[in-house]
Protein backbone atom coordinates (compact mmCIF):
# COMPACT_ATOMS: atom_id res chain seq x y z
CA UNK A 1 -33.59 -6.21 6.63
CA UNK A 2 -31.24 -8.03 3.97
CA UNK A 3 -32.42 -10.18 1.66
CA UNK A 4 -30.62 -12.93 -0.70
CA UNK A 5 -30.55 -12.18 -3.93
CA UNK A 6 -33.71 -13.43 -5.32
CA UNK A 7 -35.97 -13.34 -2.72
CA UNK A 8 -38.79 -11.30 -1.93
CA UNK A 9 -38.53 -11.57 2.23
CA UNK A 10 -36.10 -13.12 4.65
CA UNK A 11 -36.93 -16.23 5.61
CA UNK A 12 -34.75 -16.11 8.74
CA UNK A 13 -32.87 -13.19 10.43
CA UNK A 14 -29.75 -12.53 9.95
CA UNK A 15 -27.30 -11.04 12.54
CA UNK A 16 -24.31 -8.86 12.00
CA UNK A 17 -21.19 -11.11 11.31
CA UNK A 18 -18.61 -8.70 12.78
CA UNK A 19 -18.70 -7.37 16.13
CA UNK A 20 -16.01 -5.21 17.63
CA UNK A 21 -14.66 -5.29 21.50
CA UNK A 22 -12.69 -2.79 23.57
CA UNK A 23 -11.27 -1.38 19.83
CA UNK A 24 -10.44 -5.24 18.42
CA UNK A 25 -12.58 -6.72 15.76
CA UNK A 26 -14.17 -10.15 15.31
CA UNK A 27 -16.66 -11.88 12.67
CA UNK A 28 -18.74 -15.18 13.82
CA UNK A 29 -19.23 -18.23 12.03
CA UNK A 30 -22.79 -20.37 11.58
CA UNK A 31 -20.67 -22.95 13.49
CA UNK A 32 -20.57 -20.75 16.36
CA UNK A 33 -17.16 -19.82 16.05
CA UNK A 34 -15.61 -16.27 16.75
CA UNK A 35 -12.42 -15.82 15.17
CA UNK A 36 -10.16 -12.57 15.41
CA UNK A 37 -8.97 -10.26 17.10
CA UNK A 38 -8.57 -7.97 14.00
CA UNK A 39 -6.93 -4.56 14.03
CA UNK A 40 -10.22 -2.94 12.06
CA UNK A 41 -13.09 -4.13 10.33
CA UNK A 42 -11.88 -4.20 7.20
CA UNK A 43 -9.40 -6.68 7.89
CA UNK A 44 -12.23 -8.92 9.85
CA UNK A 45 -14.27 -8.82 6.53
CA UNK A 46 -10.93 -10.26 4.70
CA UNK A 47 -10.55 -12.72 6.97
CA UNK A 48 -14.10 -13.81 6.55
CA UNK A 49 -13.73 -14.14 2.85
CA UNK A 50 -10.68 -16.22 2.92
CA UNK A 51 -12.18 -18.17 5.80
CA UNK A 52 -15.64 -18.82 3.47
CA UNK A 53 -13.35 -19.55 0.23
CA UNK A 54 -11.35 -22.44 2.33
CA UNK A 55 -14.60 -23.45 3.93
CA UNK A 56 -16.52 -23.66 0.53
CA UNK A 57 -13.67 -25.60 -1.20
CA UNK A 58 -13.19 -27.89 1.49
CA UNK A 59 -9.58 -27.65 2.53
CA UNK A 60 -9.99 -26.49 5.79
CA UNK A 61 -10.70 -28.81 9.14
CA UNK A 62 -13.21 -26.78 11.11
CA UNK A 63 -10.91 -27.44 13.91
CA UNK A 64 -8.06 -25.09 12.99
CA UNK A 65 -10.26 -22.24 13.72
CA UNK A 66 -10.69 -21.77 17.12
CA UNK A 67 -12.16 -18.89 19.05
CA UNK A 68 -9.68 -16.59 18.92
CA UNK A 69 -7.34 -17.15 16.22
CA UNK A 70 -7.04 -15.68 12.79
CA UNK A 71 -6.20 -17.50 9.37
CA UNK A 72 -3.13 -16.27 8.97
């Protein structure tokens, strides 16, 4: 199980962000959202990072990412 750096235990479980269907990849969001497809996972993990960065600076409306649409 993965912990955060610092802890001893989990506190809560924490589920695989990507996910991959019929060969297309996809990460999910704690707001529920599933954003891709992706051509590999690679990519999805990009995605994710730019998506967090935007997210975590607070230029991006929550509302431009919609299941099934990519940041770029």
């Amino acid at each position: 199980m993965e912990y955060r750096q610092g802890e001893k235990s989990a506190q809560h479980y924490r589920a695989e962000r990507y996910f991959c269907i019929s060969g297309e990849w996809f990460f999910s969001t704690r707001e529920d959202l599933q954003v891709g497809p992706f051509q590999n996972k690679d990519e999805a993990e990009m995605e994710l990072m730019l998506y967090l960065r935007h997210v975590n600076e607070g230029g991006i409306y929550m509302s431009q990412y919609q299941e099934g649409t990519s940041l770029r």
